[in-house]
Protein backbone atom coordinates (compact mmCIF):
# COMPACT_ATOMS: atom_id res chain seq x y z
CA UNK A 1 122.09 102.33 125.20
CA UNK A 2 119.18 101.19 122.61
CA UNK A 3 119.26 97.91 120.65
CA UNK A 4 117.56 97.60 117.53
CA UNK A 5 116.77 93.52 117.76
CA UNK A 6 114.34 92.97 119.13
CA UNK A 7 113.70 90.47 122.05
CA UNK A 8 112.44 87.29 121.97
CA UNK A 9 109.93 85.50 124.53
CA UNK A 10 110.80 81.93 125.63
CA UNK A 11 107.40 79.87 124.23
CA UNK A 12 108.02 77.56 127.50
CA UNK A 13 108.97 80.19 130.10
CA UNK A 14 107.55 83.61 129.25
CA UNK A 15 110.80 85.20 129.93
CA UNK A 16 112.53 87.43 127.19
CA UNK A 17 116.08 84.80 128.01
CA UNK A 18 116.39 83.34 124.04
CA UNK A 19 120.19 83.61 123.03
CA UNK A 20 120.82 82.59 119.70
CA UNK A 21 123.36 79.55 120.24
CA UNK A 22 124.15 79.07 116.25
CA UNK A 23 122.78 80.07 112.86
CA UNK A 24 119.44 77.62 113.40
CA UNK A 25 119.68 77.06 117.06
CA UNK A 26 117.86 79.28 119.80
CA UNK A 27 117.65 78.82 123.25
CA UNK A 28 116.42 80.00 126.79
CA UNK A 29 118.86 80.84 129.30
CA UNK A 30 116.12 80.30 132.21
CA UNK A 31 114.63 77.30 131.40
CA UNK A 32 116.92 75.20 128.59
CA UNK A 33 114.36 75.47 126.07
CA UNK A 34 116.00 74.87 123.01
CA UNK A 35 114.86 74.75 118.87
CA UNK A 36 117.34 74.48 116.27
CA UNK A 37 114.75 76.17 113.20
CA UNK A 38 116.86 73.98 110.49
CA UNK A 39 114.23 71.10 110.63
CA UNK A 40 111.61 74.01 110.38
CA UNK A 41 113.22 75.41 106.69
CA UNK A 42 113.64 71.61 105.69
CA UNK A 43 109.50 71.03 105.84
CA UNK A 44 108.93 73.79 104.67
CA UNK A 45 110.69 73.11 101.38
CA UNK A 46 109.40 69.86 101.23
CA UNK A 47 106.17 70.80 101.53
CA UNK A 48 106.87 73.46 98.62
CA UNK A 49 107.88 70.03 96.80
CA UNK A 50 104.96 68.39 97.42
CA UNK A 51 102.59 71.01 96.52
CA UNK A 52 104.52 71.96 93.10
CA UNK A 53 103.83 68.12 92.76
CA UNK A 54 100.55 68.10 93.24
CA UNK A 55 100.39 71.02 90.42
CA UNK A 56 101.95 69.56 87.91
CA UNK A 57 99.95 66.52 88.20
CA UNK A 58 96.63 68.45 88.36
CA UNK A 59 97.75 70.43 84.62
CA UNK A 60 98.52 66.86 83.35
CA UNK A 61 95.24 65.33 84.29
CA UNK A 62 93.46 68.23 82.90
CA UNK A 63 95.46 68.10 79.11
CA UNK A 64 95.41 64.48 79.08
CA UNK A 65 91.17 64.63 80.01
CA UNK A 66 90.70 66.61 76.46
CA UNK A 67 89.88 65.23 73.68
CA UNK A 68 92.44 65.32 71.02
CA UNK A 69 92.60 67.33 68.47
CA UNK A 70 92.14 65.90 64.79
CA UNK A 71 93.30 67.46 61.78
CA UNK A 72 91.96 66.36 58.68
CA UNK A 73 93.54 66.37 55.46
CA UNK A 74 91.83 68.97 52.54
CA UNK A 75 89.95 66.85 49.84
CA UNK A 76 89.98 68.10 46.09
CA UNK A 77 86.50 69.72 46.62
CA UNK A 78 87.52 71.80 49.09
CA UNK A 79 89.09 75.05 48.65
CA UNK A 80 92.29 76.35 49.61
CA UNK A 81 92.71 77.23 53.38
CA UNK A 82 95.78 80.52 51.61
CA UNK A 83 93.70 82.56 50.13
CA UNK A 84 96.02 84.70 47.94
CA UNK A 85 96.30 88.88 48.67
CA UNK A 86 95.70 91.35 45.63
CA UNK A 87 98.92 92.95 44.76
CA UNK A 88 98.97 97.04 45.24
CA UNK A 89 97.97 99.43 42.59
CA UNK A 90 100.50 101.36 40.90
């Protein structure tokens, strides 16, 4: 008979004896090594948090370190900023 999981070696043991004892819990039948890989997903996604974080501050610092930009208001001298399209020949 052929399985298609595959086996697991016991980090503390060496022996291929990890049973799966819930959805986030694994452990050794020969030596009571145990790990419940909840804690594992929950650093990761704080770590995700963190870094997302660090990001956002990173595009902040980097808009707020430009210098702003000044628009200034068309005197009568100047000329219009529309210039105006021929019409089509008919």
């Amino acid at each position: 008979m052929m399985f298609d999981r595959e086996t697991i070696e016991c980090p503390k043991c060496g022996r291929y004896t990890i049973v799966r004892q819930s959805e986030t819990e694994w452990s050794c039948l020969n030596c009571n090594f145990s790990r419940d890989l909840k804690h594992n997903q929950e650093e990761s996604i704080d770590w995700l948090f963190v870094l997302g974080l660090i990001a956002i501050a990173l595009v902040l610092v980097n808009e707020l370190s430009r210098p702003p930009i000044r628009v200034r208001p068309a005197s009568d001298d100047q000329s219009a900023a529309v210039v105006p399209t021929p019409s089509p020949s008919r």
